[in-house]
C-alpha atoms as a PDB file:
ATOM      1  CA  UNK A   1      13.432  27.041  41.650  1.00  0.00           C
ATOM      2  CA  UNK A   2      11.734  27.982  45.187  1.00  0.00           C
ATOM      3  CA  UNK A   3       8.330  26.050  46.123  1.00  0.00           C
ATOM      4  CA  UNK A   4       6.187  27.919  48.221  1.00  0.00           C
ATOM      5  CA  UNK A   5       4.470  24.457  49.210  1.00  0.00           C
ATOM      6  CA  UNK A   6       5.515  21.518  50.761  1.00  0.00           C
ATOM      7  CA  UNK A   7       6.412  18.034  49.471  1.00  0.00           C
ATOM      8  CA  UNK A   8       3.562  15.208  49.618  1.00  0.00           C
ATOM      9  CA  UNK A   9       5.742  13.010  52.053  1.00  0.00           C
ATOM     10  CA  UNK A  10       6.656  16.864  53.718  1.00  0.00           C
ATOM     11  CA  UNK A  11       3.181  16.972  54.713  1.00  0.00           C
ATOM     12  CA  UNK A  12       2.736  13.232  55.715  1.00  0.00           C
ATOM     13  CA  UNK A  13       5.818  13.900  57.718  1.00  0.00           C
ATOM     14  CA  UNK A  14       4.470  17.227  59.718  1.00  0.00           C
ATOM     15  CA  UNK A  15       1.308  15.025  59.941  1.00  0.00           C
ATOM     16  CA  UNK A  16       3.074  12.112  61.672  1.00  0.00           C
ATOM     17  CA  UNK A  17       5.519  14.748  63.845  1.00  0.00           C
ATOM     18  CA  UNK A  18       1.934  16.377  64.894  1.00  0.00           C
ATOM     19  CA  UNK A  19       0.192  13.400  66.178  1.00  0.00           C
ATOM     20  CA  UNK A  20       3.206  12.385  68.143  1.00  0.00           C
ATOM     21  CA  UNK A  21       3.128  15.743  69.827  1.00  0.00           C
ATOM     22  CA  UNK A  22      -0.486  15.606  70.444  1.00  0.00           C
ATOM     23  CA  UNK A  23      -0.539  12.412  72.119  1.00  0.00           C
ATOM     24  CA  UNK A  24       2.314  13.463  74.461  1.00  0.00           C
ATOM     25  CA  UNK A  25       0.358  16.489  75.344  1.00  0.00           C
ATOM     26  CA  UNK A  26      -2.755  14.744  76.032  1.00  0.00           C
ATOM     27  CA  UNK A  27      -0.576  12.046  78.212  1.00  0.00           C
ATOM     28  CA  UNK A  28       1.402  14.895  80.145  1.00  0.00           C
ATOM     29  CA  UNK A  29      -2.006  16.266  81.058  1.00  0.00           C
ATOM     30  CA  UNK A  30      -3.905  13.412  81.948  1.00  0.00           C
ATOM     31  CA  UNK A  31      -0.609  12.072  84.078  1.00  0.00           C
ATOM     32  CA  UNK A  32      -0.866  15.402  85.813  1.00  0.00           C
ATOM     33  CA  UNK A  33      -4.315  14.951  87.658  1.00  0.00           C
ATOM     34  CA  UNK A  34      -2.834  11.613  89.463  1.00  0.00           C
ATOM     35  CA  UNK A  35       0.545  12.416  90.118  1.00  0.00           C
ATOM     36  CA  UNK A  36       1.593  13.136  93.425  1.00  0.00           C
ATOM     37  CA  UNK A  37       4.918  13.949  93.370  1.00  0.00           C
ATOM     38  CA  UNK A  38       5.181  18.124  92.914  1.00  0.00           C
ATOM     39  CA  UNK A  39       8.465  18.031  91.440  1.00  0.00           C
ATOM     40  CA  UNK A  40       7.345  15.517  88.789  1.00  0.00           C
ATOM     41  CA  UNK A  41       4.405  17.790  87.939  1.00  0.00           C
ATOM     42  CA  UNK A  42       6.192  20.947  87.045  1.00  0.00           C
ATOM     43  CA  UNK A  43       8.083  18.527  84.681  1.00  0.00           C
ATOM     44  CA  UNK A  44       4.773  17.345  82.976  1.00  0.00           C
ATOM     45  CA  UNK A  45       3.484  20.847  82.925  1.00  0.00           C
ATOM     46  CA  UNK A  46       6.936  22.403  81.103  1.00  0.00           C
ATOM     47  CA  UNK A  47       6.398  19.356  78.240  1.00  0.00           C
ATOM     48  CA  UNK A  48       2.773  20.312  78.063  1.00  0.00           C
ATOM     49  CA  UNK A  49       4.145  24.414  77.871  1.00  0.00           C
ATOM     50  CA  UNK A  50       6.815  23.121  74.995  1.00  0.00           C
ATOM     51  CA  UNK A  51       4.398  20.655  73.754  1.00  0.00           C
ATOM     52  CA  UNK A  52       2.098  23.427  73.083  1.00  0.00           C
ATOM     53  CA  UNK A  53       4.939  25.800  71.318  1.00  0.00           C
ATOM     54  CA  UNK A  54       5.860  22.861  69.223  1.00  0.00           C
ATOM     55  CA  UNK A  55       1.911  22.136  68.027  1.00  0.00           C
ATOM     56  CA  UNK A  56       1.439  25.839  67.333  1.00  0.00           C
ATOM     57  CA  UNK A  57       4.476  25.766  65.073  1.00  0.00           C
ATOM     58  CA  UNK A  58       3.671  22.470  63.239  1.00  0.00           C
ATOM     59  CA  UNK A  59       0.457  23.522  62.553  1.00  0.00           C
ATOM     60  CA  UNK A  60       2.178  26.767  60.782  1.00  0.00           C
ATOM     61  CA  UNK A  61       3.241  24.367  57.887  1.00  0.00           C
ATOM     62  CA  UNK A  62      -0.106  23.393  56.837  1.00  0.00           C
ATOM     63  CA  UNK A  63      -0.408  26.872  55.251  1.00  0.00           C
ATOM     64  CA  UNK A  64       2.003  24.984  53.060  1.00  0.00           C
ATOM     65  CA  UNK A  65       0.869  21.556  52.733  1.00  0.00           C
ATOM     66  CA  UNK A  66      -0.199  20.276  49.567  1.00  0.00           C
ATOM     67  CA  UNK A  67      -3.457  17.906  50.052  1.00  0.00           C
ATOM     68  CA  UNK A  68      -4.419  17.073  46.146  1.00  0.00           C
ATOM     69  CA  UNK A  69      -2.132  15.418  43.644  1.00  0.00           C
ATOM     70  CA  UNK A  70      -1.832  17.786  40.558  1.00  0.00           C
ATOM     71  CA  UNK A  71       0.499  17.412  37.624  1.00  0.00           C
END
């Protein structure tokens, strides 16, 4: 039997994976305005570029979360 939705602890987990993701985004970004070192910058800017792939992919799955208990 196939479930088109996703688990409760599914969802928690994309949730948690999300918010990990987002916070290193918003840390490779912020890190970028006072580095100095150009080779450590591109770094920072190809995790924000996968960062960004990764969020836009996670946030795919929540056309599949479940968000109410039902029985």
């Amino acid at each position: 039997m196939e479930n088109e939705s996703l688990a409760f602890h599914e969802t928690m987990e994309t949730h948690e994976i999300l918010n990990v993701k987002t916070i290193g985004l918003m840390r490779s970004k912020l890190m970028q305005g006072i580095c100095f070192d150009n080779d450590l910058k591109a770094l920072m800017e190809k995790d924000v570029q996968q960062s960004i792939a990764a969020i836009n992919e996670l946030k795919g799955f929540y056309k599949e979360a479940r968000t109410n208990y039902e029985k």
